[in-house]
Protein backbone atom coordinates (compact mmCIF):
# COMPACT_ATOMS: atom_id res chain seq x y z
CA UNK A 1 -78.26 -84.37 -75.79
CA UNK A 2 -79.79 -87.06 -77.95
CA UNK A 3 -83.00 -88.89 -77.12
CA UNK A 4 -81.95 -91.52 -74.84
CA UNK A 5 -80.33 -89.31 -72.58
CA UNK A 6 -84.12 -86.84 -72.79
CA UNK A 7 -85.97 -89.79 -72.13
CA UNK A 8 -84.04 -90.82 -69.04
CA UNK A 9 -84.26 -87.45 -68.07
CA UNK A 10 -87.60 -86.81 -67.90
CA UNK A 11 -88.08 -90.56 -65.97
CA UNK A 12 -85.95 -89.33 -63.56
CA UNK A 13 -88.14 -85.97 -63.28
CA UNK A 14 -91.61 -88.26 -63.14
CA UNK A 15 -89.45 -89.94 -60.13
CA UNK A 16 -88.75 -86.39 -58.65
CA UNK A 17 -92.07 -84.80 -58.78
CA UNK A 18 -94.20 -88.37 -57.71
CA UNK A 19 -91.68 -88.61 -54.64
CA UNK A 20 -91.83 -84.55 -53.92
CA UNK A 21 -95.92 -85.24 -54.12
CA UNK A 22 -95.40 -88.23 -51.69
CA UNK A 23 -93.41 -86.44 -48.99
CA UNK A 24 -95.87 -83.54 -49.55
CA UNK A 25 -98.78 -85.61 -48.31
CA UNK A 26 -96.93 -87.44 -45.46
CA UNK A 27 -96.33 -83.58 -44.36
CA UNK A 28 -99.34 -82.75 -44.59
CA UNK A 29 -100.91 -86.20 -42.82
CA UNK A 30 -98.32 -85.60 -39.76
CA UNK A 31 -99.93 -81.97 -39.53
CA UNK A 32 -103.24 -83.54 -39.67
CA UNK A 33 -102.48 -86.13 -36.74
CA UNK A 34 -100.95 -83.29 -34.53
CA UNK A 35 -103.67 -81.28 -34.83
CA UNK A 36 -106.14 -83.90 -34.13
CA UNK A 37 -104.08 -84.74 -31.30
CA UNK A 38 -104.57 -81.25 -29.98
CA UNK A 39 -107.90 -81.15 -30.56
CA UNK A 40 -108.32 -84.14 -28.64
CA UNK A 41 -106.58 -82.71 -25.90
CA UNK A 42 -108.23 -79.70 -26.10
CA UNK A 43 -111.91 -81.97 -25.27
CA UNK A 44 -109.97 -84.01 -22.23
CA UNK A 45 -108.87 -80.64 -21.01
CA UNK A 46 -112.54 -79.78 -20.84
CA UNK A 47 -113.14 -83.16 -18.93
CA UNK A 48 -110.27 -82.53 -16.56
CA UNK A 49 -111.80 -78.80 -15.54
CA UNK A 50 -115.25 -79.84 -15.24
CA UNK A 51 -113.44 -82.30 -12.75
CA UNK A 52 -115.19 -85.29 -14.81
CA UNK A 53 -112.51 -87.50 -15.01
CA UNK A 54 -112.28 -91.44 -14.87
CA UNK A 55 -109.42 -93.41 -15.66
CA UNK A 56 -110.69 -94.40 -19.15
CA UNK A 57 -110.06 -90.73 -19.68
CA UNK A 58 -106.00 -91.29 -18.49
CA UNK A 59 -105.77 -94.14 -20.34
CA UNK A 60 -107.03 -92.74 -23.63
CA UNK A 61 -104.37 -89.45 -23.07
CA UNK A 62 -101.64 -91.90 -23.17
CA UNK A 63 -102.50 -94.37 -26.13
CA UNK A 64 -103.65 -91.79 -28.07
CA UNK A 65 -100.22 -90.02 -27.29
CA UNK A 66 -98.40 -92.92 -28.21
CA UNK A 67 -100.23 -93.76 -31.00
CA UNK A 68 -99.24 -90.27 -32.48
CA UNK A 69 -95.91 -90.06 -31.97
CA UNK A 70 -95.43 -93.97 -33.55
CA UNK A 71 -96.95 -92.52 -36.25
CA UNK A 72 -95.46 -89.29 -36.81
CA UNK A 73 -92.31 -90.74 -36.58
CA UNK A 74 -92.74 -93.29 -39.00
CA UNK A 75 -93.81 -90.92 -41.32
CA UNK A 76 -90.80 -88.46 -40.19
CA UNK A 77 -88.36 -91.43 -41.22
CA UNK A 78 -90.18 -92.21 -44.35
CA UNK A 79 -90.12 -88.41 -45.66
CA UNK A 80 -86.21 -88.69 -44.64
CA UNK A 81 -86.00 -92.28 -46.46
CA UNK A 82 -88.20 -90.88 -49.46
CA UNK A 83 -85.38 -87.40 -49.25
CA UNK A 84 -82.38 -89.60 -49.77
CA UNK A 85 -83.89 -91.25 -52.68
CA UNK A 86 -84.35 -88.32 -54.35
CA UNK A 87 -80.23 -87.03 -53.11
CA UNK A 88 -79.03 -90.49 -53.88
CA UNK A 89 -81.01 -92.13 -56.69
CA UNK A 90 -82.41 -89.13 -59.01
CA UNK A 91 -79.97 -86.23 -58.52
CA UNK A 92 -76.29 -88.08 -58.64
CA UNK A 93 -77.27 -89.44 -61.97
CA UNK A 94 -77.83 -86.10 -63.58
């Protein structure tokens, strides 16, 4: 191998790691936003038993629903978008 061909290969292995780190932390963010999801419905379960419950309470359930699953699939497409970059772009040239 001479140097032009070591020096494109360890670009294409700064690519690789810095987009493996990338889909690492949208992993970890989509964790993040499910489990504050749960937790939230964990405290509007403790509103509906203490039978406490007004419709700003109903309301919030469903944007805050909404709002996670929007976001957890964007992220879900972007980790997929960010996996075929990696399939298409870094590993079929080596």
């Amino acid at each position: 191998m001479n140097e032009q061909e070591k020096l494109r290969l360890e670009y294409l292995l700064a690519d690789y790691r810095a987009i493996k780190d990338e889909i690492a932390r949208r992993s970890n963010l989509q964790k993040a936003v499910l489990a504050a999801l749960v937790g939230f419905n964990a405290w509007l379960l403790n509103a509906f038993v203490a039978r406490d419950v007004a419709l700003l309470h109903i309301v919030a359930l469903w944007v805050v629903t909404v709002l996670v699953y929007i976001f957890h699939e964007r992220e879900g497409l972007e980790i997929m978008r960010l996996g075929g970059v990696i399939r298409n772009k870094i590993a079929e040239p080596v």
